[in-house]
PDB file of N, CA and C in Angstrom:
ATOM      1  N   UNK A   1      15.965   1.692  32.773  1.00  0.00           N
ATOM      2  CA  UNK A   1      15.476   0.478  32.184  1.00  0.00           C
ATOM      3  C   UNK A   1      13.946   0.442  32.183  1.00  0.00           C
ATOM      4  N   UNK A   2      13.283   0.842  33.271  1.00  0.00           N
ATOM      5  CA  UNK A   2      11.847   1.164  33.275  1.00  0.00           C
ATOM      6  C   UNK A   2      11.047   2.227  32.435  1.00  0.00           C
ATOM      7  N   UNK A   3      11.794   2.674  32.027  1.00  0.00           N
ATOM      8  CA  UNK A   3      11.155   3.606  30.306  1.00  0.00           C
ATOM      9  C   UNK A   3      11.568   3.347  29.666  1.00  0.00           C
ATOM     10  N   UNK A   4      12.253   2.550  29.383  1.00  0.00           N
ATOM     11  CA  UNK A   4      12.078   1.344  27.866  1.00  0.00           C
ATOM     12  C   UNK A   4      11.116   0.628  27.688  1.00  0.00           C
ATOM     13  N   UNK A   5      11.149  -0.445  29.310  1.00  0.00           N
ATOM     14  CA  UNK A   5       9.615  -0.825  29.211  1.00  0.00           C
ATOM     15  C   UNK A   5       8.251  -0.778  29.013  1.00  0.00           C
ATOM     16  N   UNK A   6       8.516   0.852  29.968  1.00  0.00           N
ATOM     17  CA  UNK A   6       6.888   1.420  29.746  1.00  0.00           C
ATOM     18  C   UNK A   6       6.911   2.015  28.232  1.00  0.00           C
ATOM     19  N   UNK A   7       7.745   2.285  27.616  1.00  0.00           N
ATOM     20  CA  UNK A   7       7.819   3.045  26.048  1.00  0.00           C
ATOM     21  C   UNK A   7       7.065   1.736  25.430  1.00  0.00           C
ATOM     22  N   UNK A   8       7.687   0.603  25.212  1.00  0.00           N
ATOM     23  CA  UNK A   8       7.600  -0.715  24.484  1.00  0.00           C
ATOM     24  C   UNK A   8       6.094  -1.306  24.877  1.00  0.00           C
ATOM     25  N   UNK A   9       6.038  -0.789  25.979  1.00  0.00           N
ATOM     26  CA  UNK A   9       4.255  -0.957  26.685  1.00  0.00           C
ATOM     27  C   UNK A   9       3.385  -0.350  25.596  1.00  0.00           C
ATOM     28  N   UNK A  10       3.674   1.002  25.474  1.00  0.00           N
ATOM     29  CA  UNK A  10       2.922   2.077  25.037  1.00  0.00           C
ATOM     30  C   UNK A  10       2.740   1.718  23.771  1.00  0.00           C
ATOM     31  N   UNK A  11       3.923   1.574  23.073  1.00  0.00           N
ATOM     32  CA  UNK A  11       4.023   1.337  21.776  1.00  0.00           C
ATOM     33  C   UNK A  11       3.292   0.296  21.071  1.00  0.00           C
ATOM     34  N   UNK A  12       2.923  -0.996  21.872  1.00  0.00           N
ATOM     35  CA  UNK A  12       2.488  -1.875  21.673  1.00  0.00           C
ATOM     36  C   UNK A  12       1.019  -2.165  21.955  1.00  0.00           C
ATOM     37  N   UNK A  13       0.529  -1.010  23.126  1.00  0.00           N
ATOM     38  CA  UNK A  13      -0.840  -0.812  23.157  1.00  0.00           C
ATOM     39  C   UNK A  13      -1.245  -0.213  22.262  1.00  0.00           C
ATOM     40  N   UNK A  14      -0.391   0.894  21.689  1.00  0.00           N
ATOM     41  CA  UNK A  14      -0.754   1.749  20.712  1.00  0.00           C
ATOM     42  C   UNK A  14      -0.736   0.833  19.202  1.00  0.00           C
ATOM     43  N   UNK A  15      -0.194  -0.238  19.280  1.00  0.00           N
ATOM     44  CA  UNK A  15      -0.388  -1.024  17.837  1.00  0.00           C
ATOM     45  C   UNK A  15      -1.750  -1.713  18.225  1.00  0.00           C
ATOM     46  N   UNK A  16      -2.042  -2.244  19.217  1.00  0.00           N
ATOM     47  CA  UNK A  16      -3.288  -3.507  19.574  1.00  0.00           C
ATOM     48  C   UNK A  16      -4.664  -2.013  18.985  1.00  0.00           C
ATOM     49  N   UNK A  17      -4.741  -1.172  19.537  1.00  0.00           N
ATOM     50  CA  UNK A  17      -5.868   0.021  19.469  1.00  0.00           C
ATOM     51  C   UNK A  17      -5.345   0.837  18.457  1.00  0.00           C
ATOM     52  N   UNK A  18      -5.061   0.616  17.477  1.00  0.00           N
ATOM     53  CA  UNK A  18      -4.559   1.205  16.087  1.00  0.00           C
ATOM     54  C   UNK A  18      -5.965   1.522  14.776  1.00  0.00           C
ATOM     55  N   UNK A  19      -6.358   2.426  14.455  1.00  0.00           N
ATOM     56  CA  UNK A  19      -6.951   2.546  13.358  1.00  0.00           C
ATOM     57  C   UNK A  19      -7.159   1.056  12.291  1.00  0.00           C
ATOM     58  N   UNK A  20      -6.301   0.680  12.458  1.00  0.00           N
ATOM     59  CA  UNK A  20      -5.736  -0.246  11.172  1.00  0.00           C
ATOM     60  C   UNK A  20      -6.499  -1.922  11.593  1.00  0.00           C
ATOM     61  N   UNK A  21      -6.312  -2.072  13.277  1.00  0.00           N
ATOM     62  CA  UNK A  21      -6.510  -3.325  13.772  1.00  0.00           C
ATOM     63  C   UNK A  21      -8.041  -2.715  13.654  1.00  0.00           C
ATOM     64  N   UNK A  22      -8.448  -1.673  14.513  1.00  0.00           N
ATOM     65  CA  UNK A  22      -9.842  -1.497  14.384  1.00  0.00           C
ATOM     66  C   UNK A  22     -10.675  -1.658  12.880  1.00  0.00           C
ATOM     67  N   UNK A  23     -10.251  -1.223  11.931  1.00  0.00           N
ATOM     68  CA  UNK A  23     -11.080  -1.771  10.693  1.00  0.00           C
ATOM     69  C   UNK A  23     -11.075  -2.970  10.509  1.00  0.00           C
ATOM     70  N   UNK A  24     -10.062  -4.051  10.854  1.00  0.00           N
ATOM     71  CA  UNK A  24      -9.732  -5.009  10.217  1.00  0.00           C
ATOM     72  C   UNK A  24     -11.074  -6.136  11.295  1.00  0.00           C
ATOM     73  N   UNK A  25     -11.108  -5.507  12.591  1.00  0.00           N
ATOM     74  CA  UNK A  25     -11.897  -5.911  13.733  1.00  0.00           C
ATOM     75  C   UNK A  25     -13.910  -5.837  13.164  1.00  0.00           C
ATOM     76  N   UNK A  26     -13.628  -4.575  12.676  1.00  0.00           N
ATOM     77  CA  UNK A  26     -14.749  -3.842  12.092  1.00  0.00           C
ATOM     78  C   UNK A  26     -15.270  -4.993  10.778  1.00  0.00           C
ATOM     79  N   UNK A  27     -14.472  -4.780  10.454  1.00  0.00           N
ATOM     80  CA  UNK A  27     -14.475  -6.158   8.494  1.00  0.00           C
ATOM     81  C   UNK A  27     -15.372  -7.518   9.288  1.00  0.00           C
ATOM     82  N   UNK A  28     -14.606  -7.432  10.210  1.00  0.00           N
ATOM     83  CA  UNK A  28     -14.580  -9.350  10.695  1.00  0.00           C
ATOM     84  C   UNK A  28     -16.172  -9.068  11.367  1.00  0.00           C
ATOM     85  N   UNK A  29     -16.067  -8.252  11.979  1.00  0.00           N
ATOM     86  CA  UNK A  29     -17.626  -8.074  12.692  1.00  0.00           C
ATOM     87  C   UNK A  29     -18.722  -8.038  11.639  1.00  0.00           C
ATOM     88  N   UNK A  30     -19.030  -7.756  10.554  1.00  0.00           N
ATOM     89  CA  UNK A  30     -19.860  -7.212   9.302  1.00  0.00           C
ATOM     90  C   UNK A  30     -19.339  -8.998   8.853  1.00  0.00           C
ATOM     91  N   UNK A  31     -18.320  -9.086   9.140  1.00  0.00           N
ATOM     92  CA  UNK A  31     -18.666 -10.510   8.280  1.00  0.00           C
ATOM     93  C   UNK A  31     -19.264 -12.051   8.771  1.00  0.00           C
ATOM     94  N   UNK A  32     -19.315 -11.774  10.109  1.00  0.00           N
ATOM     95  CA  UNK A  32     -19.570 -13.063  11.251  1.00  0.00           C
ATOM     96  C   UNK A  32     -21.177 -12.114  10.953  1.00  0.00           C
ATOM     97  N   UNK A  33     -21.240 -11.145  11.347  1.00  0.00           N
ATOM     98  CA  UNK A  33     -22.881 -10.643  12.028  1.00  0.00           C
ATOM     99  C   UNK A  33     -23.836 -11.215  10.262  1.00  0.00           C
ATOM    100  N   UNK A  34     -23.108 -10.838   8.945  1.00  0.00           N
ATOM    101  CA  UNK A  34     -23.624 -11.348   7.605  1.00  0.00           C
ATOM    102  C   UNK A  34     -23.676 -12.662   7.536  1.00  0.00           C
ATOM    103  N   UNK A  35     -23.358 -13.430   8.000  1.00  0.00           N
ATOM    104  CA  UNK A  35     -23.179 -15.075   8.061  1.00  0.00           C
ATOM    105  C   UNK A  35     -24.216 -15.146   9.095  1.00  0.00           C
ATOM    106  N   UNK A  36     -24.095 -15.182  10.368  1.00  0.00           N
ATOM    107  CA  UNK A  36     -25.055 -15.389  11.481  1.00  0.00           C
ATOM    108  C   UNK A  36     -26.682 -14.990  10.997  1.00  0.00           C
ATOM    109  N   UNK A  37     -26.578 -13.547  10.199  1.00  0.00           N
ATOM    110  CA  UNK A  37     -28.062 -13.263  10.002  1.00  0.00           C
ATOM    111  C   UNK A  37     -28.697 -13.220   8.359  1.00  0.00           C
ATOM    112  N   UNK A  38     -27.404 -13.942   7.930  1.00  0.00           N
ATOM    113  CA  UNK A  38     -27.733 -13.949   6.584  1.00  0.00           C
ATOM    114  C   UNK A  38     -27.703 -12.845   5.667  1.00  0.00           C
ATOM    115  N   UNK A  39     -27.711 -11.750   5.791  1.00  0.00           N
ATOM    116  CA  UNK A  39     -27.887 -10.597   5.225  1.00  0.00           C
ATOM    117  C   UNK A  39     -26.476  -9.639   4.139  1.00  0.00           C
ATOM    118  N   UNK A  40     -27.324 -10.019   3.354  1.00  0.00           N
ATOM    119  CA  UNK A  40     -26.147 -10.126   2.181  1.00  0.00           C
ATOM    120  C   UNK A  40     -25.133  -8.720   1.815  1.00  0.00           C
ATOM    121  N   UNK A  41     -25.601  -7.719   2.611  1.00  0.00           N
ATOM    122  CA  UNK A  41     -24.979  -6.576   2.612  1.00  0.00           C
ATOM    123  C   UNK A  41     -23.955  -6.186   3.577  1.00  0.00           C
ATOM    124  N   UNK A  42     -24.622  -7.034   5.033  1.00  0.00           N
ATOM    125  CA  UNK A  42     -23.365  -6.674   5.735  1.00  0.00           C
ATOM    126  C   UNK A  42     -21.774  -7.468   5.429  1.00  0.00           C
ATOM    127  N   UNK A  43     -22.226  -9.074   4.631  1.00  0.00           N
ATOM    128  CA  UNK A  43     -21.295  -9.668   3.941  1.00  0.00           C
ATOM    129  C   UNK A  43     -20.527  -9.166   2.797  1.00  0.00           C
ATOM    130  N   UNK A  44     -20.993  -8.089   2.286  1.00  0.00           N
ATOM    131  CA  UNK A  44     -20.476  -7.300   0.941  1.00  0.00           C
ATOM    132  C   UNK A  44     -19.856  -6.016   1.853  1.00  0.00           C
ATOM    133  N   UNK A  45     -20.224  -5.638   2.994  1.00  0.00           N
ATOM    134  CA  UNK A  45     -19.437  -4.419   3.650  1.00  0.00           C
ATOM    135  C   UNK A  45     -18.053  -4.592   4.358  1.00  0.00           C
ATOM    136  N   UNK A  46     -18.777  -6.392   5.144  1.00  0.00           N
ATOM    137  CA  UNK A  46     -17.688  -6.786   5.454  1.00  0.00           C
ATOM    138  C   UNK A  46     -16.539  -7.301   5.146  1.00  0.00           C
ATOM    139  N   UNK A  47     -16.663  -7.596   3.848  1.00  0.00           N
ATOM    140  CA  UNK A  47     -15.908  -7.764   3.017  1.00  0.00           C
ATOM    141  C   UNK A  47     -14.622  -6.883   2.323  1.00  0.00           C
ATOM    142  N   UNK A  48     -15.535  -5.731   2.117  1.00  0.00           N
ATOM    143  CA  UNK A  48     -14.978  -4.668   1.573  1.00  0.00           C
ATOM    144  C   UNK A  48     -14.527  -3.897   2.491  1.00  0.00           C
ATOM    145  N   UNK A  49     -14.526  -4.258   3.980  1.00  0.00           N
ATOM    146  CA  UNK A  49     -14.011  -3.339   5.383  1.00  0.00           C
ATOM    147  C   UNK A  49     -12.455  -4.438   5.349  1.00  0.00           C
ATOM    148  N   UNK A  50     -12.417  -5.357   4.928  1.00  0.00           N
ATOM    149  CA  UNK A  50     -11.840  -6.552   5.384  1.00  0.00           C
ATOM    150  C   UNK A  50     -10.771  -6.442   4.305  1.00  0.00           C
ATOM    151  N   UNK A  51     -10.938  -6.460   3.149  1.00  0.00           N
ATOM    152  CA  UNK A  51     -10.087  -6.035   2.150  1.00  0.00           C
ATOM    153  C   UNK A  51      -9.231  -4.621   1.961  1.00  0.00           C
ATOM    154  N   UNK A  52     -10.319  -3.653   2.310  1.00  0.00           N
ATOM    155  CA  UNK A  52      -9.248  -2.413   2.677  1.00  0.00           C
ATOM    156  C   UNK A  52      -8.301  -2.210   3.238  1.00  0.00           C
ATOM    157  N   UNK A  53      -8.736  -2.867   4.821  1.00  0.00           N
ATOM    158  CA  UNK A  53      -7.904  -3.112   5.976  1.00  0.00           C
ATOM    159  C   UNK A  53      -6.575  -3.729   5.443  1.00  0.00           C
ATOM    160  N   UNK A  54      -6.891  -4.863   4.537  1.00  0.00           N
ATOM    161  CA  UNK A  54      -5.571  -5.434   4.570  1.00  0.00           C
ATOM    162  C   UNK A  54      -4.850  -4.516   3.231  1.00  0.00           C
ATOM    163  N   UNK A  55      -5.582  -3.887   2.183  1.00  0.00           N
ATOM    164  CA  UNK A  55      -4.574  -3.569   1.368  1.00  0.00           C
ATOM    165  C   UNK A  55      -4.218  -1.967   2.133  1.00  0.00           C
ATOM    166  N   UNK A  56      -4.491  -1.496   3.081  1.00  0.00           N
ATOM    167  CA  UNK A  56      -3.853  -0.879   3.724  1.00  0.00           C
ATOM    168  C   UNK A  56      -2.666  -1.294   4.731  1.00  0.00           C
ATOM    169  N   UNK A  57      -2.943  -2.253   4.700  1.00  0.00           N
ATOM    170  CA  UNK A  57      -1.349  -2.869   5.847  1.00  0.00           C
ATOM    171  C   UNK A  57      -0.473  -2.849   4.536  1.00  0.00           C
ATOM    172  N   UNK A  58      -0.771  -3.058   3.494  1.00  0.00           N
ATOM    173  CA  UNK A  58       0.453  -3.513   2.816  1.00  0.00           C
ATOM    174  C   UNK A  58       0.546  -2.581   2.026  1.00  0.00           C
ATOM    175  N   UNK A  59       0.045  -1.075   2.118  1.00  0.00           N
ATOM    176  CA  UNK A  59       0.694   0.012   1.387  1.00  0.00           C
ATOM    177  C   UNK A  59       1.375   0.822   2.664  1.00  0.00           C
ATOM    178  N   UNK A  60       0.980   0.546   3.684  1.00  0.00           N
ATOM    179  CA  UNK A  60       1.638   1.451   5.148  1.00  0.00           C
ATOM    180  C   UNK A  60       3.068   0.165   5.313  1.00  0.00           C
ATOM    181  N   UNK A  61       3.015  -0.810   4.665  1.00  0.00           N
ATOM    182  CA  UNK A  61       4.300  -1.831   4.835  1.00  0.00           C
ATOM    183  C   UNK A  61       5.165  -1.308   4.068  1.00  0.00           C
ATOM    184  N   UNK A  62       5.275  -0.917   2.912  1.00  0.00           N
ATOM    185  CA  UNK A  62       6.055  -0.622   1.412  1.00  0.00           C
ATOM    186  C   UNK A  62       6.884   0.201   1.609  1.00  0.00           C
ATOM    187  N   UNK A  63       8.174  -0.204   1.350  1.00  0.00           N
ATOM    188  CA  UNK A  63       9.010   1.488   1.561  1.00  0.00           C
ATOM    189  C   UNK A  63       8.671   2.117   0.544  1.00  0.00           C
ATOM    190  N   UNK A  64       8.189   3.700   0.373  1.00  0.00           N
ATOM    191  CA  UNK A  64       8.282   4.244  -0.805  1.00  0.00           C
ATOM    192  C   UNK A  64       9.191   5.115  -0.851  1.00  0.00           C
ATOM    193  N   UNK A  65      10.074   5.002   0.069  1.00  0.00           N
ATOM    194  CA  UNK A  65      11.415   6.096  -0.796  1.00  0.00           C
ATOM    195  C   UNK A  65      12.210   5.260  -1.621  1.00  0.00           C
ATOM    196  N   UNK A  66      12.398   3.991  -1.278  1.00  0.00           N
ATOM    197  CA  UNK A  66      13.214   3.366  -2.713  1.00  0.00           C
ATOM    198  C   UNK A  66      12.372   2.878  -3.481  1.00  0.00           C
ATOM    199  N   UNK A  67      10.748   2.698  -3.138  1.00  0.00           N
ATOM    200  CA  UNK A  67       9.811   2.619  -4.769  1.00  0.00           C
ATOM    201  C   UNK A  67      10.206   3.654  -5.820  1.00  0.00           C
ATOM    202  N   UNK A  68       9.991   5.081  -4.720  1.00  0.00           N
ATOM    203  CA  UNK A  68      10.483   6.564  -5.666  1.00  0.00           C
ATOM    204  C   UNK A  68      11.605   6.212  -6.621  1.00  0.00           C
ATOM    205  N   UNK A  69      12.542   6.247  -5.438  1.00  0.00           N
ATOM    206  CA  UNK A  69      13.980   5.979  -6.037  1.00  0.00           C
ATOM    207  C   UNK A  69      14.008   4.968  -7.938  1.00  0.00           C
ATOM    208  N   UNK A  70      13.553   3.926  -6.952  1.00  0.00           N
ATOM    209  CA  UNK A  70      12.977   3.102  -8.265  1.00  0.00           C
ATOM    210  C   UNK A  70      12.443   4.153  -9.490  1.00  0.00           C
ATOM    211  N   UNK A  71      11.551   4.090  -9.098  1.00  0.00           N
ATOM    212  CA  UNK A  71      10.571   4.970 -10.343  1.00  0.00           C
ATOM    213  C   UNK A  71      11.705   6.298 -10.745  1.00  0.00           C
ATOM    214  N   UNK A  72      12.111   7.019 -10.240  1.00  0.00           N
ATOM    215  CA  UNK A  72      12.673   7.672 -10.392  1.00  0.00           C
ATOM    216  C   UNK A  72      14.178   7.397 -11.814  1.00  0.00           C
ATOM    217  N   UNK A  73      14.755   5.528 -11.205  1.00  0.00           N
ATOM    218  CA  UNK A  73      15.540   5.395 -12.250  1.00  0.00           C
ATOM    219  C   UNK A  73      14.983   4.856 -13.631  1.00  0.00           C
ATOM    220  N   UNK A  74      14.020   4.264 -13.082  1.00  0.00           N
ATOM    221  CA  UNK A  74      12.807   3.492 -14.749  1.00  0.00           C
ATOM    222  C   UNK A  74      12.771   5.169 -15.391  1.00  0.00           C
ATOM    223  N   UNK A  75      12.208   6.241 -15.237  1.00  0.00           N
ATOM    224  CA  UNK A  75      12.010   7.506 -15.676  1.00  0.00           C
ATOM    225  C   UNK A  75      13.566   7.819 -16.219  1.00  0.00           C
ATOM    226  N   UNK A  76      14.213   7.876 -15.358  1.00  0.00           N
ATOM    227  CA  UNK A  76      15.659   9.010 -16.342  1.00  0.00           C
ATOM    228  C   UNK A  76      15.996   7.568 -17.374  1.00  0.00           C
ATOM    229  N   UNK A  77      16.080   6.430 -17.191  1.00  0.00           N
ATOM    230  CA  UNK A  77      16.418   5.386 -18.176  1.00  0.00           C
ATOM    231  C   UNK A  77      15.525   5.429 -19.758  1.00  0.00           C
ATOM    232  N   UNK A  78      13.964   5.473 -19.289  1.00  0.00           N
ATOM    233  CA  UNK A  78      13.206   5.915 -20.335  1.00  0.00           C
ATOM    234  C   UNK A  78      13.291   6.946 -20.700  1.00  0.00           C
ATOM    235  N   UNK A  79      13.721   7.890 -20.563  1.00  0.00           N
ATOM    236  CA  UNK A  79      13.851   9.241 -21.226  1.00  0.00           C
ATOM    237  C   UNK A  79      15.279   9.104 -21.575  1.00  0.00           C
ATOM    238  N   UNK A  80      16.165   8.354 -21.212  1.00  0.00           N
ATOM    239  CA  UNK A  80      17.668   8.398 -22.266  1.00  0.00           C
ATOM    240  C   UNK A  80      17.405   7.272 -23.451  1.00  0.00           C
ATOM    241  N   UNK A  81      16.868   6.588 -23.480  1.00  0.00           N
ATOM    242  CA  UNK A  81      16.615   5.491 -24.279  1.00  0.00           C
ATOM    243  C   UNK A  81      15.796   6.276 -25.481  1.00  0.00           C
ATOM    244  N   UNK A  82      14.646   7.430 -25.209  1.00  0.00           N
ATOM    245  CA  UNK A  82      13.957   8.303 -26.012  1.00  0.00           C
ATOM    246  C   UNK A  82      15.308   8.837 -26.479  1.00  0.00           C
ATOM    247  N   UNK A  83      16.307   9.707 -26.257  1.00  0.00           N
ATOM    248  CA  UNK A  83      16.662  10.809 -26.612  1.00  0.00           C
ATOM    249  C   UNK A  83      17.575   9.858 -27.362  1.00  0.00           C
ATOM    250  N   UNK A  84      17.995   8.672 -27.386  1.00  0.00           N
ATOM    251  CA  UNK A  84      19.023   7.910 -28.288  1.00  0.00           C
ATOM    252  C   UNK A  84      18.410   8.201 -29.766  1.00  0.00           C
ATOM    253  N   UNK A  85      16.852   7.529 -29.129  1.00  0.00           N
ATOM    254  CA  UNK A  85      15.841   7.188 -30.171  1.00  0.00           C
ATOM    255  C   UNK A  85      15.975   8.186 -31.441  1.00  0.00           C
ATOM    256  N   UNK A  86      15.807   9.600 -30.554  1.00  0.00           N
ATOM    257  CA  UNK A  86      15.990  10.258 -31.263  1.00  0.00           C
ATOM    258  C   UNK A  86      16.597  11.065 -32.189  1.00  0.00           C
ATOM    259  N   UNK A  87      17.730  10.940 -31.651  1.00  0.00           N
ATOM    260  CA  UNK A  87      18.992  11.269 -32.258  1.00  0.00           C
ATOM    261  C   UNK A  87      19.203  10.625 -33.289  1.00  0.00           C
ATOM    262  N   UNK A  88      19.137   9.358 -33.115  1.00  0.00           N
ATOM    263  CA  UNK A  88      19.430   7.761 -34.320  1.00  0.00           C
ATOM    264  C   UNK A  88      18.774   8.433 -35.760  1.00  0.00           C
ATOM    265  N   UNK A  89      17.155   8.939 -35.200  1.00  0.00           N
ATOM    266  CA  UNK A  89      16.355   9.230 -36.373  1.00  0.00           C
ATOM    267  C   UNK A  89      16.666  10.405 -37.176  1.00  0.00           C
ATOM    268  N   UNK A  90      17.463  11.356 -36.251  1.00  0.00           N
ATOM    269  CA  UNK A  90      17.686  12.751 -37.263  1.00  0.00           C
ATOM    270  C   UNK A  90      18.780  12.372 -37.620  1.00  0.00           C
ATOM    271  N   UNK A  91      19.823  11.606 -37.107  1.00  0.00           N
ATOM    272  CA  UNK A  91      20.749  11.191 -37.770  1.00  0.00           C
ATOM    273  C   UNK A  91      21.028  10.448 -39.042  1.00  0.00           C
ATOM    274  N   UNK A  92      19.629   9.539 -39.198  1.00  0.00           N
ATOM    275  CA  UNK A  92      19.123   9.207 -40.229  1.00  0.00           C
ATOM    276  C   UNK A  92      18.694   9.653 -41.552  1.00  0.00           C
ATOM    277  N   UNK A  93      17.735  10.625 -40.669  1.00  0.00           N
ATOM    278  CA  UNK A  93      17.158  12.014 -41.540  1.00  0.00           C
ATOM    279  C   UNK A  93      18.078  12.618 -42.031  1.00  0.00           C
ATOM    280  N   UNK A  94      19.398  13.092 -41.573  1.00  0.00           N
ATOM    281  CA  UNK A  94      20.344  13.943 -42.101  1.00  0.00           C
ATOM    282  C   UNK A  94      21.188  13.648 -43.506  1.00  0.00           C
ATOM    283  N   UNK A  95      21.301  12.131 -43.002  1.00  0.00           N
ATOM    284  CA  UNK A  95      21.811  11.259 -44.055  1.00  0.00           C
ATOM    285  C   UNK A  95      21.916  10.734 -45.078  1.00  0.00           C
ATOM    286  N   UNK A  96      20.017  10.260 -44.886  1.00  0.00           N
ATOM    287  CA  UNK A  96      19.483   9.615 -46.251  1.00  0.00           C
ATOM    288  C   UNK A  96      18.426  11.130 -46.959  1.00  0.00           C
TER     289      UNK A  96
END
């Protein structure tokens, strides 16, 4: 039972000291220190540290094996819908 705990310890220190929290820590710092001293660049860094951060949580959130999957059925659907297309037209062609 005590290495579950300490695992769930680990795991959870390892989310608090994460790459991900650190930028997002990083953003917020560039954006309090641009406000406090006015300086309009660290507000445009921090900004842009602050925005990454988060559109990185929400591409590391996304499942992409059933986006694939997805994409994968939009693709064979559009390419049978072409080959109808096409057929219709030589069939046409043959005709008239």
């Amino acid at each position: 039972m005590d290495s579950d705990k300490e695992k769930q310890e680990i795991s959870l220190i390892g989310r608090i000291l994460s790459m991900e929290v650190f930028l997002l820590l990083a953003g917020l710092v560039f954006l309090v220190t641009g406000m406090v001293r006015k300086d309009v660049m660290a507000l445009f860094w921090g900004a842009m540290i602050f925005a990454g951060s988060l559109g990185l949580h929400f591409v590391r959130k996304k499942d992409w094996k059933k986006h694939w999957e997805e994409q994968e059925q939009m693709r064979q659907a559009f390419l049978e819908k072409k080959r109808q297309e096409q057929e219709r037209k030589d069939r046409e062609k043959n005709n008239g």
